[in-house]
N, C-alpha and C. Protein backbone atom coordinates (compact mmCIF):
# COMPACT_ATOMS: atom_id res chain seq x y z
N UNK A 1 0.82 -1.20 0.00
CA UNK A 1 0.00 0.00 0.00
C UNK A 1 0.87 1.26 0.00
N UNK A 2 1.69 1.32 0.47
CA UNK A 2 3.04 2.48 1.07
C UNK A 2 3.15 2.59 -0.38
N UNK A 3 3.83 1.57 -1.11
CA UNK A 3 4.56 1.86 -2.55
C UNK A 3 3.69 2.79 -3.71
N UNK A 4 2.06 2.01 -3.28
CA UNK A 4 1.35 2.58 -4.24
C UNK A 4 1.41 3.89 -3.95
N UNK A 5 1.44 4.04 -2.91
CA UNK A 5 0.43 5.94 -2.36
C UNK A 5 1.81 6.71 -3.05
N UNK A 6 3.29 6.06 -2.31
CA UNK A 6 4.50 6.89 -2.55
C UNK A 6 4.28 7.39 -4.04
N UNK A 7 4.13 6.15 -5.03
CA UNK A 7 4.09 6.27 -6.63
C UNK A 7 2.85 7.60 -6.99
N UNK A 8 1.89 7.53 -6.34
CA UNK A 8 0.85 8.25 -6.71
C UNK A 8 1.10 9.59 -6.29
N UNK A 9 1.59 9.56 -5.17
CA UNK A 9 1.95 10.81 -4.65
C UNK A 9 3.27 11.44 -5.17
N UNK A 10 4.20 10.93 -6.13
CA UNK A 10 5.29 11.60 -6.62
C UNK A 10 4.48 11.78 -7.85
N UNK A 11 3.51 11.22 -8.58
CA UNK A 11 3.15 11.56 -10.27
C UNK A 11 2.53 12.51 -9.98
N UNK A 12 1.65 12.74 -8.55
CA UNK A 12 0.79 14.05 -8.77
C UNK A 12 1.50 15.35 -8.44
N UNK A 13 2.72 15.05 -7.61
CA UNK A 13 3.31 15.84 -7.25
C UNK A 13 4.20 16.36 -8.66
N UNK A 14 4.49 15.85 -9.58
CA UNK A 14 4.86 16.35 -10.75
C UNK A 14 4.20 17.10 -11.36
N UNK A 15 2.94 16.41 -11.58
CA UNK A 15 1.92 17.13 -12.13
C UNK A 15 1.20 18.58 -11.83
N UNK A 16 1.53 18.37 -9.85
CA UNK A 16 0.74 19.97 -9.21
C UNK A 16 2.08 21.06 -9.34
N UNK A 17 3.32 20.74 -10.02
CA UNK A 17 4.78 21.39 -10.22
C UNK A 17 4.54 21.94 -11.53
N UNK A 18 3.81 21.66 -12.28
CA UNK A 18 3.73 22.31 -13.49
C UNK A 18 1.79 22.81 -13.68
N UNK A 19 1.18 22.69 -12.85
CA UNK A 19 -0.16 23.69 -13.16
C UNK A 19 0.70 25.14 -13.25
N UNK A 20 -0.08 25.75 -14.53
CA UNK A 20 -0.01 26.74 -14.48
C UNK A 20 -1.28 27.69 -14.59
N UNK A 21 -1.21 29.05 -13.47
CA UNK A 21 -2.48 30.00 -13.29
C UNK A 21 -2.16 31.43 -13.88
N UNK A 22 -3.50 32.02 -13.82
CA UNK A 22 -3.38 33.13 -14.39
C UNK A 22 -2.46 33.91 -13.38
N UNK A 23 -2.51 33.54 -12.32
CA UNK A 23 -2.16 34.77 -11.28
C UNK A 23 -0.65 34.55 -10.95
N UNK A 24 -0.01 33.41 -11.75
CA UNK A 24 1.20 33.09 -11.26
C UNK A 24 1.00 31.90 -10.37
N UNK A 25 2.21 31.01 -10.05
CA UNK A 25 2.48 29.60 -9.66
C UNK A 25 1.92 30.27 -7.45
N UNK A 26 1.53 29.17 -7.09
CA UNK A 26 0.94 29.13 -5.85
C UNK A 26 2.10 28.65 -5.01
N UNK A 27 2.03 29.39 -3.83
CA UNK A 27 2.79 29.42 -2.55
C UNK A 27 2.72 27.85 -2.50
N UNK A 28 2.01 26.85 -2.60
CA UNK A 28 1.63 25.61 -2.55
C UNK A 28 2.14 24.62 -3.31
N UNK A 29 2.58 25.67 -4.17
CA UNK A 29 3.63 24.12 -5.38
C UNK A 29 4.85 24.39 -4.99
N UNK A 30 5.14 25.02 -4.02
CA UNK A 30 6.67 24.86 -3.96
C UNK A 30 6.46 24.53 -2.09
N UNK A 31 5.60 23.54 -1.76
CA UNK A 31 5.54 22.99 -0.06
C UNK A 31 5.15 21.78 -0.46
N UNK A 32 6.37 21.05 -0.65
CA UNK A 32 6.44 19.56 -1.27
C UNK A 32 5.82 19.26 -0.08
N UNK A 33 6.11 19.19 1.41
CA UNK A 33 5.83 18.82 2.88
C UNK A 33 4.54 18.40 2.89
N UNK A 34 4.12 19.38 2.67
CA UNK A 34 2.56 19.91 3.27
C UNK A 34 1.64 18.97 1.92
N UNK A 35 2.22 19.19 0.69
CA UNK A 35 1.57 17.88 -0.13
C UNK A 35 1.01 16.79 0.20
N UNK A 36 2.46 16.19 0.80
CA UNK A 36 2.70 14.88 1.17
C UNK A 36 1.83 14.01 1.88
N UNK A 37 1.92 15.53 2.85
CA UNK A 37 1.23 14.84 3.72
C UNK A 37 -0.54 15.25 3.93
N UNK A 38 -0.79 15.90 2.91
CA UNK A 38 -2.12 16.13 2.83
C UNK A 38 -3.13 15.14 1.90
N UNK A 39 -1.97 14.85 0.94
CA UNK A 39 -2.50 13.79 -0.03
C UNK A 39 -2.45 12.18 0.54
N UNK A 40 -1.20 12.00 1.56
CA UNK A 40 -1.07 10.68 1.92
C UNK A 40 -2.39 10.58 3.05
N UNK A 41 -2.78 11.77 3.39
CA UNK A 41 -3.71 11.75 4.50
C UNK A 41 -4.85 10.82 3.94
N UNK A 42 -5.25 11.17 2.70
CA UNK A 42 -6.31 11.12 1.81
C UNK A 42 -5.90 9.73 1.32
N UNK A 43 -4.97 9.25 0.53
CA UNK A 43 -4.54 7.93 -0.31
C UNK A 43 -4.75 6.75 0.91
N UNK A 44 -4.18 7.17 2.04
CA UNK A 44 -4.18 5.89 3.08
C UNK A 44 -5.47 5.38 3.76
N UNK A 45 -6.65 6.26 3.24
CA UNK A 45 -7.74 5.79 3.92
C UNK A 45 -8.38 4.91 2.28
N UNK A 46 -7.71 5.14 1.44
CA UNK A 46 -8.18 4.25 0.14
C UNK A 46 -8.61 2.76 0.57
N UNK A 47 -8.87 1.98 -0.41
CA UNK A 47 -8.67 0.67 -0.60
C UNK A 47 -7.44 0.19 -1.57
N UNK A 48 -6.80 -0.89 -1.43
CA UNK A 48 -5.94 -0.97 -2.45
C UNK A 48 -6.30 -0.88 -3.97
N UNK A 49 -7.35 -1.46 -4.48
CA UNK A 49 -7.97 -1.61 -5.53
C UNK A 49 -8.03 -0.08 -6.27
N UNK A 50 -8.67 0.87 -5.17
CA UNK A 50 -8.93 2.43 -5.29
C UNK A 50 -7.39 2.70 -5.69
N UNK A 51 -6.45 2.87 -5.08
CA UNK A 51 -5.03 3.19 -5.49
C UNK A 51 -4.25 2.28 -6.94
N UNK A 52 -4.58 1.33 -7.24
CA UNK A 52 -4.11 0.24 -8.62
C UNK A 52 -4.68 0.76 -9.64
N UNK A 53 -6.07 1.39 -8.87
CA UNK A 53 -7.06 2.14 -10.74
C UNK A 53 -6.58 3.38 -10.71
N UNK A 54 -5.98 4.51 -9.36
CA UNK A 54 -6.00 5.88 -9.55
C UNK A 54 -4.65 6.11 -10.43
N UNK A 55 -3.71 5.18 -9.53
CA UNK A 55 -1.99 4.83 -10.50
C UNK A 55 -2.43 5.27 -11.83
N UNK A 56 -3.06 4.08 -12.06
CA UNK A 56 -3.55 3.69 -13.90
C UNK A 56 -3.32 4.90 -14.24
N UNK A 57 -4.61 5.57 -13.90
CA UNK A 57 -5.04 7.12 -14.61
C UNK A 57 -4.61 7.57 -14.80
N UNK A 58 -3.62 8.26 -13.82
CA UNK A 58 -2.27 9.16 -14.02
C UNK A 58 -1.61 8.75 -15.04
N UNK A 59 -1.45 7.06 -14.55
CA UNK A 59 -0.01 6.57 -15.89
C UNK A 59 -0.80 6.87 -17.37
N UNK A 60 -2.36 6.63 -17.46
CA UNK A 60 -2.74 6.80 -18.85
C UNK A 60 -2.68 8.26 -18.91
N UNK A 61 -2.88 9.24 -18.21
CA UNK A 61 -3.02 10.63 -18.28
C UNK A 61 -1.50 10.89 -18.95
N UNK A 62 -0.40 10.44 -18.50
CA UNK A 62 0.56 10.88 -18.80
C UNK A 62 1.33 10.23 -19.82
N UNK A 63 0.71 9.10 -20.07
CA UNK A 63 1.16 8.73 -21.57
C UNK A 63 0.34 9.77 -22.74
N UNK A 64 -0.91 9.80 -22.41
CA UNK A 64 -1.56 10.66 -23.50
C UNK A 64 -1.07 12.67 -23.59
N UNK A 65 -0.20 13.10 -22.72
CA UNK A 65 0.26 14.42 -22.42
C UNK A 65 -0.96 14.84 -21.56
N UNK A 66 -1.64 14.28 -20.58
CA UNK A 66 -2.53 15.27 -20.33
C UNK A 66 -2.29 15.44 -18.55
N UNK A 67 -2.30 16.82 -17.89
CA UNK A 67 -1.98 16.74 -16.42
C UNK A 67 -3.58 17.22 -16.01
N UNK A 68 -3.46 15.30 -14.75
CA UNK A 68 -4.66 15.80 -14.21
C UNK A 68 -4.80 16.35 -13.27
N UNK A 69 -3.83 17.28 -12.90
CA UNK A 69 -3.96 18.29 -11.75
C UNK A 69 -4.03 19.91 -12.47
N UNK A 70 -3.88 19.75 -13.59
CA UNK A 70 -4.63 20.86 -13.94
C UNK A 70 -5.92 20.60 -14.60
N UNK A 71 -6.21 19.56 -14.71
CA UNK A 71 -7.85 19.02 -15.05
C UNK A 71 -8.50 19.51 -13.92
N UNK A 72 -8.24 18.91 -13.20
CA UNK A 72 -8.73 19.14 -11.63
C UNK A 72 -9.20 20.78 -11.22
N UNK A 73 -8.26 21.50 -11.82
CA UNK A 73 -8.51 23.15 -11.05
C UNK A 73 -9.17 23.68 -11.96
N UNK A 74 -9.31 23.20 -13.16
CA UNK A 74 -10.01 23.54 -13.88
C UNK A 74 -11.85 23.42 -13.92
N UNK A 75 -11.45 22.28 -13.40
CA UNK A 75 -13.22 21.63 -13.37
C UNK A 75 -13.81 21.91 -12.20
N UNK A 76 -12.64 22.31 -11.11
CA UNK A 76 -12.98 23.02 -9.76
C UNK A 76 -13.65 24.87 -10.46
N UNK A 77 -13.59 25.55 -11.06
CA UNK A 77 -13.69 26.59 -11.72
C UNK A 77 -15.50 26.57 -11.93
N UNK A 78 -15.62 25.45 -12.86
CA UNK A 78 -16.77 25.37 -12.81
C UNK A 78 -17.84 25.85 -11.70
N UNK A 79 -17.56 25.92 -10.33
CA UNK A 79 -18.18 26.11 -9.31
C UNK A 79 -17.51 27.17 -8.52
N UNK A 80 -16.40 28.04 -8.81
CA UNK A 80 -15.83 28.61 -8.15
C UNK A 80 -15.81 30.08 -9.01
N UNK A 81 -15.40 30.32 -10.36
CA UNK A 81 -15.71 30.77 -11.41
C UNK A 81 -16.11 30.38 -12.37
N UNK A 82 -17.36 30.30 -12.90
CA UNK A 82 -18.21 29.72 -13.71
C UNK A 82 -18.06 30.21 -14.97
N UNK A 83 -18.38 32.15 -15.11
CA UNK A 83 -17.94 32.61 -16.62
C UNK A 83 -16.41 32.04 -16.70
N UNK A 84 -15.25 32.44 -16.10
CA UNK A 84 -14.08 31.76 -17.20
C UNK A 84 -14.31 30.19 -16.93
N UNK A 85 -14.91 29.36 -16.38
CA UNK A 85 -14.95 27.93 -17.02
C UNK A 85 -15.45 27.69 -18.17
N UNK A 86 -16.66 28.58 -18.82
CA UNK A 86 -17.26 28.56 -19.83
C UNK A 86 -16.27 28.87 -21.10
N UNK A 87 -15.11 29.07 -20.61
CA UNK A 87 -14.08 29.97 -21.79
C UNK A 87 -13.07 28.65 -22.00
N UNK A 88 -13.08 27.82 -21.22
CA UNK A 88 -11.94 26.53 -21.20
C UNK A 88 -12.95 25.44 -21.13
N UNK A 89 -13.71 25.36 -20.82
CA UNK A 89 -14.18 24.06 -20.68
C UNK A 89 -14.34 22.62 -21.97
N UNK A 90 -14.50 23.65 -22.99
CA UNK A 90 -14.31 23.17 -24.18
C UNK A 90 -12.54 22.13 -25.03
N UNK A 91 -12.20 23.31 -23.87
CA UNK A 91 -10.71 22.32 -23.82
C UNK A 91 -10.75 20.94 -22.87
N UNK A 92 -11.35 20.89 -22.01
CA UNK A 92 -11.57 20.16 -21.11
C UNK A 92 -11.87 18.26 -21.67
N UNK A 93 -11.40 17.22 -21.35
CA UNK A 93 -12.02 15.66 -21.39
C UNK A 93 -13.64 16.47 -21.35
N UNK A 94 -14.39 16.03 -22.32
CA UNK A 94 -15.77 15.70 -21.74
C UNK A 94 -16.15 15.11 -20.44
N UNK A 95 -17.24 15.02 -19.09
CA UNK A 95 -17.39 14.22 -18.56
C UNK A 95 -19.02 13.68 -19.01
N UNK A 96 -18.83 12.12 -18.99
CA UNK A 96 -20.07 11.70 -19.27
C UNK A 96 -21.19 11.41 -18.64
N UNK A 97 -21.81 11.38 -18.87
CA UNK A 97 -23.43 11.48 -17.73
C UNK A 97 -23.14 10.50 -16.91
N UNK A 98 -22.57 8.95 -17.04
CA UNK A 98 -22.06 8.26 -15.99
C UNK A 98 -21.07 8.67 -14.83
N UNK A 99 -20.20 9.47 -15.65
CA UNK A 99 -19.23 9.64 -14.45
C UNK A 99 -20.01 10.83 -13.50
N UNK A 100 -20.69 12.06 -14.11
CA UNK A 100 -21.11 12.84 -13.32
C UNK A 100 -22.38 12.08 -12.23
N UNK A 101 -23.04 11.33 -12.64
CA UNK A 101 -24.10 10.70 -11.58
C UNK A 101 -22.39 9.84 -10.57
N UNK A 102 -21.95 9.26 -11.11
CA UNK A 102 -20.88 8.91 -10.04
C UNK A 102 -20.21 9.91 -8.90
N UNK A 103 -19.47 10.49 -9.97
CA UNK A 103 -19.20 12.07 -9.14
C UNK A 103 -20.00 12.70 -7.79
N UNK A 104 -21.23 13.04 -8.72
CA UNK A 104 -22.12 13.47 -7.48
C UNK A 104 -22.51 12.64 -6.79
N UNK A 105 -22.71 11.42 -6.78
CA UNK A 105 -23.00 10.52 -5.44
C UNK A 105 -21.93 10.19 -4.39
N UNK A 106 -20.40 10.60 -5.24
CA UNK A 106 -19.18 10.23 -4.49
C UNK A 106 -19.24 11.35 -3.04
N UNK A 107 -19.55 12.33 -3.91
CA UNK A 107 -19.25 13.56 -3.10
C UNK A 107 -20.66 13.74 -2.11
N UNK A 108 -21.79 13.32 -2.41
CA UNK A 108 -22.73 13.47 -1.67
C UNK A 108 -22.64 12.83 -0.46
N UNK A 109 -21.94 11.51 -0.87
CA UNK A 109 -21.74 10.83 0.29
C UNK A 109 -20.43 10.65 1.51
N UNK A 110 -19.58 11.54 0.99
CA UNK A 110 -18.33 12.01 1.91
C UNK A 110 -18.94 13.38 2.56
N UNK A 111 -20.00 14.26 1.64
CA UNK A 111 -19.94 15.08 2.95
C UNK A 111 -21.03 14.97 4.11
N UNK A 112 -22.53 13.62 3.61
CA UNK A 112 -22.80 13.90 4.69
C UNK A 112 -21.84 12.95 5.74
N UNK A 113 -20.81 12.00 5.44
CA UNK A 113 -19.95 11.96 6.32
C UNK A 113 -19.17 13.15 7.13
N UNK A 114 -18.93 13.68 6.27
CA UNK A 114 -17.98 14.94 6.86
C UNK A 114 -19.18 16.00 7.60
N UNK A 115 -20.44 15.95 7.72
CA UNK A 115 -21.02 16.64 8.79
C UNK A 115 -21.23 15.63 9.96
N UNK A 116 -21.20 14.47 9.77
CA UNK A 116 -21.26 13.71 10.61
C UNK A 116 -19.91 14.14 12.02
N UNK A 117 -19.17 14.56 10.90
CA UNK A 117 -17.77 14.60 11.81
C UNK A 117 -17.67 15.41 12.50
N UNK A 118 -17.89 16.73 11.46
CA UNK A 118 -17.94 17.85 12.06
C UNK A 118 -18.89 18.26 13.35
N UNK A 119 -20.07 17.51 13.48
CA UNK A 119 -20.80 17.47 14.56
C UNK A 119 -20.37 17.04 15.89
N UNK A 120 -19.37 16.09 15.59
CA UNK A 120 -18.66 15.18 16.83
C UNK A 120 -17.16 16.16 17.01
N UNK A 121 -16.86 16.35 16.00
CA UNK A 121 -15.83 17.54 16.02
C UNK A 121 -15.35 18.94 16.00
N UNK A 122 -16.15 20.04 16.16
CA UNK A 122 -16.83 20.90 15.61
C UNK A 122 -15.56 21.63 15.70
N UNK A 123 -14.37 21.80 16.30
CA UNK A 123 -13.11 22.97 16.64
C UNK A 123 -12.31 22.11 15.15
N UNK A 124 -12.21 21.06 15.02
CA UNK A 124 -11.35 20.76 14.38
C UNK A 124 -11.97 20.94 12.49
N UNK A 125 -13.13 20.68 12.77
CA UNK A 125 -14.09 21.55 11.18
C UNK A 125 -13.85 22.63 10.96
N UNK A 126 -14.13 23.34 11.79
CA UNK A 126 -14.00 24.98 11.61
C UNK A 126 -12.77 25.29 11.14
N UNK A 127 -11.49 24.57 11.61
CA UNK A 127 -10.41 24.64 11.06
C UNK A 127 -10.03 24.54 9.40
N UNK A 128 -11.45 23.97 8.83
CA UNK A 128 -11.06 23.00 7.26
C UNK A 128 -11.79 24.28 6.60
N UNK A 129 -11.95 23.57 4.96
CA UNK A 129 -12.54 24.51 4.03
C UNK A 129 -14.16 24.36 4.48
N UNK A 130 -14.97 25.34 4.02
CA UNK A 130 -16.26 25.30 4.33
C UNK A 130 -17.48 23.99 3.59
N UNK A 131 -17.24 23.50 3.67
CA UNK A 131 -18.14 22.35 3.51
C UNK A 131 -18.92 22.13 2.03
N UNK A 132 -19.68 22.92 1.85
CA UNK A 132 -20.47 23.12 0.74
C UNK A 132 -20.50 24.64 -0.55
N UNK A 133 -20.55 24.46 -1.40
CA UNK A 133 -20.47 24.69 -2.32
C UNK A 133 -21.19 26.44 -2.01
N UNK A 134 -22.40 26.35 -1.45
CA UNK A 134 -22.98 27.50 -1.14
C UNK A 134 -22.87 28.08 0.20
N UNK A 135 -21.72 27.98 0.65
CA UNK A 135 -20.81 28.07 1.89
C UNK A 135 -20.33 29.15 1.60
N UNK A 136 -19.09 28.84 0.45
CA UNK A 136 -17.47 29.40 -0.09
C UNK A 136 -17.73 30.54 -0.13
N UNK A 137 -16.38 31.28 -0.13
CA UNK A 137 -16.37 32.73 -0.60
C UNK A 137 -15.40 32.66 -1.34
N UNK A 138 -14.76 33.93 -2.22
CA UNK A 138 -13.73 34.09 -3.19
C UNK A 138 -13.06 33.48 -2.96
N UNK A 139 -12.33 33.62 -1.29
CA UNK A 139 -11.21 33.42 -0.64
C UNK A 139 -10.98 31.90 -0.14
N UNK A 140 -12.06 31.49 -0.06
CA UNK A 140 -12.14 29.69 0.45
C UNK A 140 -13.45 28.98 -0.58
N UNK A 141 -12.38 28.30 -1.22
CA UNK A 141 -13.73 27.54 -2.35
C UNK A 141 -14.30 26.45 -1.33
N UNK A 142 -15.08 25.87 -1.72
CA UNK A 142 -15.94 25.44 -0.79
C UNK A 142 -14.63 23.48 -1.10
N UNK A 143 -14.84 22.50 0.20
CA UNK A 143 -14.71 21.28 0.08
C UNK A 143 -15.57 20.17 -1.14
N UNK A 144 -16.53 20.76 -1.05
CA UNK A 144 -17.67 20.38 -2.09
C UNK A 144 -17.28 20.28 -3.99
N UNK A 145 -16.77 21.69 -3.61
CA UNK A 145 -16.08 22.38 -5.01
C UNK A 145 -14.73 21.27 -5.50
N UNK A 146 -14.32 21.57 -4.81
CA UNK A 146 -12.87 20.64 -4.96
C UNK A 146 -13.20 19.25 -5.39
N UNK A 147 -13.97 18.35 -4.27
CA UNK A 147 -14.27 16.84 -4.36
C UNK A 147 -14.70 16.96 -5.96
N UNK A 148 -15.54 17.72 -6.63
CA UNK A 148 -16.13 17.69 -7.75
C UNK A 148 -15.17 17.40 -8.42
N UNK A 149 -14.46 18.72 -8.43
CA UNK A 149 -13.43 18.65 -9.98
C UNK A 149 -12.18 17.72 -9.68
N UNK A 150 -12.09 17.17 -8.63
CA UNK A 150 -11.30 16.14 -8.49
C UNK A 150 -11.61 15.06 -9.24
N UNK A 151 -12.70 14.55 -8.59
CA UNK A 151 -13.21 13.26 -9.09
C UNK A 151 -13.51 12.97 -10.66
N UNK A 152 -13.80 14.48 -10.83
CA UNK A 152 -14.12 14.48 -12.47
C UNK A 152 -13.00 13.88 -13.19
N UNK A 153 -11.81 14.08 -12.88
CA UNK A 153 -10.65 13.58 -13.60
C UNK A 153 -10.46 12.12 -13.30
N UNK A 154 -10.93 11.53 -12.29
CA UNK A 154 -10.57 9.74 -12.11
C UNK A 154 -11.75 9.20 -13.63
N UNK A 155 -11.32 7.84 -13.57
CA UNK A 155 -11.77 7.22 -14.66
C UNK A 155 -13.14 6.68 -14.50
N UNK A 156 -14.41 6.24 -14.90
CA UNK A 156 -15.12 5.43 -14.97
C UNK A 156 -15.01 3.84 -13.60
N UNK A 157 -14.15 3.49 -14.17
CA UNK A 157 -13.35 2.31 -13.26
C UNK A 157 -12.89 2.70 -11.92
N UNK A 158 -12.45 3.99 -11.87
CA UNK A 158 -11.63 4.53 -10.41
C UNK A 158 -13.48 4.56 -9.53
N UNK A 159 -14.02 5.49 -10.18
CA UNK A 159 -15.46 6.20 -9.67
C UNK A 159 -15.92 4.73 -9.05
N UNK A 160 -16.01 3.78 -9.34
CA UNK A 160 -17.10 3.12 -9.08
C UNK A 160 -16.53 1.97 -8.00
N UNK A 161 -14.88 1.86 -8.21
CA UNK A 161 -14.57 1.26 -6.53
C UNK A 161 -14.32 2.33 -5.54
N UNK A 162 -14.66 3.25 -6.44
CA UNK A 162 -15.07 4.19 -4.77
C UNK A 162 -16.19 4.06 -4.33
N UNK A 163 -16.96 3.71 -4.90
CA UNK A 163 -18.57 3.85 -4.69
C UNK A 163 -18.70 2.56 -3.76
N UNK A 164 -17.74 1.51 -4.16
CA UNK A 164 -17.47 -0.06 -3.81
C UNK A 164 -17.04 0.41 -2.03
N UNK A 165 -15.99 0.84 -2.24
CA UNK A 165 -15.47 1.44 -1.05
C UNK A 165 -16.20 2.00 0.08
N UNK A 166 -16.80 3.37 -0.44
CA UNK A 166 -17.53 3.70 0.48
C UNK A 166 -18.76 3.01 1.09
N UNK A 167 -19.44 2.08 0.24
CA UNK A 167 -20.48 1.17 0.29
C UNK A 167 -19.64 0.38 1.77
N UNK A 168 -18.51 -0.30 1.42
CA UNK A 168 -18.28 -1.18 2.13
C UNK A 168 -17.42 -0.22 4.01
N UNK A 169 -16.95 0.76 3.82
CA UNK A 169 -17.34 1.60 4.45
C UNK A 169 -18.52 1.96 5.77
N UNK A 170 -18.90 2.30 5.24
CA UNK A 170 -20.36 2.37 5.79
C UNK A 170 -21.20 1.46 6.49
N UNK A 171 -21.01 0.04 5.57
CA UNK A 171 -21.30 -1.28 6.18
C UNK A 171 -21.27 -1.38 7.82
N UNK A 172 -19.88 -1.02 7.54
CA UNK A 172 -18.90 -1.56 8.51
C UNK A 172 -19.23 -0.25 10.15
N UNK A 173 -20.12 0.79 9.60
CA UNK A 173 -19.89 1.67 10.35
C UNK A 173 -18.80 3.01 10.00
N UNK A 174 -18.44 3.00 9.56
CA UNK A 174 -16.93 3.78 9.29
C UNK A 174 -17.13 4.89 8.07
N UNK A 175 -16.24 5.84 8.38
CA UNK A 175 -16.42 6.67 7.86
C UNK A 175 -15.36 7.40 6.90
N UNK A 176 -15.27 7.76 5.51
CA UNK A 176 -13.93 8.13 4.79
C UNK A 176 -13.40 9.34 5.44
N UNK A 177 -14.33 10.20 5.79
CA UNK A 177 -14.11 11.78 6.61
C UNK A 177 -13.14 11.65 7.29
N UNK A 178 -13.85 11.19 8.12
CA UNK A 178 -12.99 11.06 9.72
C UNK A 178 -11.62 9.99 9.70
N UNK A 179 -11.76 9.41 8.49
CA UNK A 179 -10.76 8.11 8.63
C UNK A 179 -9.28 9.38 8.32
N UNK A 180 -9.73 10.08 6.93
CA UNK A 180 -8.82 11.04 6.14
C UNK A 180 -8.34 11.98 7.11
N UNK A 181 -9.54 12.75 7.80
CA UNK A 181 -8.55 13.59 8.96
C UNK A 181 -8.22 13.17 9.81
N UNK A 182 -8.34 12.14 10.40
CA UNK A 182 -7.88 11.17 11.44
C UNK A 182 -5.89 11.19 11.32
N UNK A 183 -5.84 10.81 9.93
CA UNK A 183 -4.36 10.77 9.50
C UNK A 183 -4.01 11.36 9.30
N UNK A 184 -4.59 12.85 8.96
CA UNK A 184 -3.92 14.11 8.65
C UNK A 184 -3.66 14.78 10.63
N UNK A 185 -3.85 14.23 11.40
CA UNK A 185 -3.87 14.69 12.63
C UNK A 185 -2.90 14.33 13.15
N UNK A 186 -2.87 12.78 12.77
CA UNK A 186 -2.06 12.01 14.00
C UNK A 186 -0.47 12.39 13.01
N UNK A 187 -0.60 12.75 11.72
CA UNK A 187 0.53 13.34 10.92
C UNK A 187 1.40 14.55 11.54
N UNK A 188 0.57 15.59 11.92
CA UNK A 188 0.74 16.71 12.66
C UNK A 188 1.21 16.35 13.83
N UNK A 189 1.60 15.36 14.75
CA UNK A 189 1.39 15.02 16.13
C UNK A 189 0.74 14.56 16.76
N UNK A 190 -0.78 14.78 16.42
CA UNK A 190 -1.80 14.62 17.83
C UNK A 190 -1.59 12.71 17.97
N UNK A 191 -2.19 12.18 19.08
CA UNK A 191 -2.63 11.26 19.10
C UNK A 191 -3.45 10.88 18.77
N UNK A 192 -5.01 12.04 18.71
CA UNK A 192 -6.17 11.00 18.07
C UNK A 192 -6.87 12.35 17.49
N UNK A 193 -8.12 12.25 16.74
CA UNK A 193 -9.31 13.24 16.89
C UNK A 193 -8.86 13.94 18.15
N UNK A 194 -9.54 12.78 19.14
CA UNK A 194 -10.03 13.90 20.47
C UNK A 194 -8.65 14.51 21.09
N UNK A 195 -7.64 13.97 21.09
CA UNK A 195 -6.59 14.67 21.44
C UNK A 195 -6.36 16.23 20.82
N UNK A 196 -6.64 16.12 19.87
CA UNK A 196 -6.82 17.52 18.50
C UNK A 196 -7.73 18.09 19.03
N UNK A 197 -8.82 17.38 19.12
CA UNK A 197 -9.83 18.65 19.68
C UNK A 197 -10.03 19.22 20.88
N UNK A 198 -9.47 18.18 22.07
CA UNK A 198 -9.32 19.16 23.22
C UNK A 198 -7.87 19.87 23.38
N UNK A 199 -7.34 19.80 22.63
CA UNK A 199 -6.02 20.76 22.22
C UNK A 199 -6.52 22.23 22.03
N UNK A 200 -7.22 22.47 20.63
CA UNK A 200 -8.06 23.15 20.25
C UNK A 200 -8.71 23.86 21.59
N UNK A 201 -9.55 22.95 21.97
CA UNK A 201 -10.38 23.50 22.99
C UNK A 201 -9.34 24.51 23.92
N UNK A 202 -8.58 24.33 24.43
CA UNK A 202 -7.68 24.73 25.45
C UNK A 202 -7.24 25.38 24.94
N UNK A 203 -6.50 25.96 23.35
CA UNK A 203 -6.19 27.01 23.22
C UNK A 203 -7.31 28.21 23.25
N UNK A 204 -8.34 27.49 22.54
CA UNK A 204 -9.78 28.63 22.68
C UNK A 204 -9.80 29.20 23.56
N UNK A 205 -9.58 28.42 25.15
CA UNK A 205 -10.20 28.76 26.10
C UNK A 205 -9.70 30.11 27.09
């Protein structure tokens, strides 16, 4: 599992090294760190299967010249700035009515996880991007926003062992939210959630 995430996490990390924006390259492509460990936060709550199809993508993305991390900010646009998406979008992979019913069920169903969390967690939410789409402001696109144009770029095949995933997930009780910041915490130091959040708490206080 380590090998896969490492592999996935150096192709995207190539890939988020060469987006290029109107406004000039982001404070963010040059904090390899903070990547690492934001994306491994995310890859390690995968399934293996989820990481063997996402590899793929990339590897087919990058045999065909195409970077899907600027797919990604692009299709994030759509919901963040809508007139200039209308100006590129045409450049854009099509997405097909399958993947978007995928898409939106992917994402429907991580965030009502992620209010789930945020309810049990509420200092350590407040800390993240705002949740939903009709949340965001200029300055913070919404979590909602992002999951979209993310997912838009995985394949047909990726979309649907996520769907596998989270299904089995859920089963079980469990949650992708909390699993993802769980590891982005104990990354930082903490020992757990609640260690983080009565941390939090105590600085509030």
């Amino acid at each position: 599992m380590k090998k896969l995430t490492d592999a996935i996490i150096a192709m995207e990390w190539d890939m988020f090294d060469k987006v290029e924006s109107v406004s000039g390259r982001a404070d963010c492509q040059d904090d390899r760190a903070t990547f690492d460990l934001m994306r491994g936060s995310q890859f390690e709550a995968w399934s293996e299967d989820m990481l063997r199809s996402y590899l793929a993508d990339l590897e087919e993305a990058r045999e065909d010249g195409r970077n899907l991390l600027t797919e990604k900010y692009a299709y994030i646009m759509e919901y963040t700035a809508p007139l200039e998406f209308q100006a590129i979008k045409d450049r854009l992979p099509p997405v097909s009515d399958d993947k978007k019913a995928a898409v939106r069920r992917i994402a429907d169903l991580c965030l009502a996880d992620y209010d789930a969390f945020a309810a049990e967690y509420p200092l350590l939410a407040a800390r993240s991007r705002p949740s939903r789409i009709d949340r965001q402001t200029d300055e913070h696109p919404s979590a909602e926003a992002y999951m979209l144009g993310e997912l838009s770029t995985f394949s047909l095949r990726t979309l649907r062992l996520y769907l596998e995933h989270l299904s089995r997930l859920r089963e079980s009780g469990r949650s992708i939210s909390r699993a993802i910041i769980e590891n982005s915490v104990k990354k930082y130091g903490f020992a757990s959630l609640e260690d983080a959040e009565a941390r939090l708490r105590e600085a509030k206080a």
